[in-house]
Protein backbone atom coordinates (compact mmCIF):
# COMPACT_ATOMS: atom_id res chain seq x y z
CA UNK A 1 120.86 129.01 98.66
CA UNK A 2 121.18 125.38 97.43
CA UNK A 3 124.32 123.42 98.10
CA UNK A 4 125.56 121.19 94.90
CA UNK A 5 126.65 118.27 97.07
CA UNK A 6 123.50 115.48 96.02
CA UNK A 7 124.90 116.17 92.42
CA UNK A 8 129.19 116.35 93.34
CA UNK A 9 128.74 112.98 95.05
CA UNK A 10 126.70 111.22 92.39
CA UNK A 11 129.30 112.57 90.01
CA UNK A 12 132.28 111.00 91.49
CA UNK A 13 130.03 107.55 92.39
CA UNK A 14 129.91 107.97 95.71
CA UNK A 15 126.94 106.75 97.25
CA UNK A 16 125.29 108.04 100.68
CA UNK A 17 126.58 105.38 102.49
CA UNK A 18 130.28 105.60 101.45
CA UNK A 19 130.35 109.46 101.74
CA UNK A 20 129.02 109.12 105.35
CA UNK A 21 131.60 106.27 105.92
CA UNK A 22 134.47 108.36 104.15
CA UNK A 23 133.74 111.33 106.49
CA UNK A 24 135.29 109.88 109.25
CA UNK A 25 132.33 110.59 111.98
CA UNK A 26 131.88 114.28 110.22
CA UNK A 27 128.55 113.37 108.67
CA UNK A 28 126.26 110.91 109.52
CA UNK A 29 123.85 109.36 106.63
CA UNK A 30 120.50 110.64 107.99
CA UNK A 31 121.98 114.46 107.43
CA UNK A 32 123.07 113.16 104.13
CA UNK A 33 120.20 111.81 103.15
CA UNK A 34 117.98 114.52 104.23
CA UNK A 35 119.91 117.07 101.87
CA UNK A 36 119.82 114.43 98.94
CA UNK A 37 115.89 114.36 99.35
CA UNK A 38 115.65 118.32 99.18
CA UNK A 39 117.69 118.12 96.24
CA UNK A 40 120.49 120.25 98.14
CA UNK A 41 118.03 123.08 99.06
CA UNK A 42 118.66 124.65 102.87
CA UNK A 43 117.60 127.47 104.47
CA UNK A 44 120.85 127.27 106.64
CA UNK A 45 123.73 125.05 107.59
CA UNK A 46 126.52 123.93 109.09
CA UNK A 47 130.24 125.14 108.16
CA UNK A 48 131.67 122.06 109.57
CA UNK A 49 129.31 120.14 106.77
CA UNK A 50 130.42 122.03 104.03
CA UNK A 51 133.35 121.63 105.04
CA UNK A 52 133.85 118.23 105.46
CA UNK A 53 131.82 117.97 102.58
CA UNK A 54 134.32 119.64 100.31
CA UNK A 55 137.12 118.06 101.76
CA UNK A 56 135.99 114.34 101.05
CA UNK A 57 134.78 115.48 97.38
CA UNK A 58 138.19 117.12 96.59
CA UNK A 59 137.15 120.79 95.59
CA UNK A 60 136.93 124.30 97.55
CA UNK A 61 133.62 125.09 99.20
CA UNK A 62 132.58 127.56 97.01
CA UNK A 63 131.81 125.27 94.37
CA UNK A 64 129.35 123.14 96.46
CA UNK A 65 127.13 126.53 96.87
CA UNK A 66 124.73 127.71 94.13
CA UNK A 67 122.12 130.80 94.28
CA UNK A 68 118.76 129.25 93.97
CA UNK A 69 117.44 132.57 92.52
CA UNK A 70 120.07 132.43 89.41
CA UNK A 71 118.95 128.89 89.25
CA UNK A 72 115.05 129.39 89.08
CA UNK A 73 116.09 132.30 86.68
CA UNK A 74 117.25 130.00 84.12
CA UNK A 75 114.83 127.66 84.30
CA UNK A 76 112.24 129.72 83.89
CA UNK A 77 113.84 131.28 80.62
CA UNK A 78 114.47 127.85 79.60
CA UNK A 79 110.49 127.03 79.96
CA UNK A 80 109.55 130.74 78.13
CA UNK A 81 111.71 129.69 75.32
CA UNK A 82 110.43 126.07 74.99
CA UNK A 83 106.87 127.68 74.86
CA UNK A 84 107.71 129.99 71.78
């Protein structure tokens, strides 16, 4: 499972900072940058993130969650392709 957020908020120009500072108190910018490092990849978390997440970038929270598999999937047709 990899959560879209890193790539949402860089879309809409919001940086770390002004994310953490537009939650309200609901995320806190060492959470935020830990999930921008790993590129959005988790292994679990928190409902209240996601949701407050979704909330401050304006879309459902469906659309912050991707399947890493289907990801990987396509990018390793991509790299058979490129090889041909």
């Amino acid at each position: 499972m990899r959560l879209r957020a890193p790539e949402a908020w860089e879309e809409r120009g919001l940086t770390t900072y002004r994310l953490a500072l537009q939650s309200g108190g609901r995320l806190n910018m060492q959470s935020l940058y830990r999930l921008k490092r790993a590129r959005g990849r988790v292994s679990s978390f928190d409902a209240d993130v996601l949701q407050a997440l979704a909330d401050i970038l304006g879309v459902g929270p469906s659309e912050l969650l991707e399947s890493e598999s289907a990801d990987a999937s396509t990018k390793k047709a991509a790299r058979r392709k490129a090889s041909r």
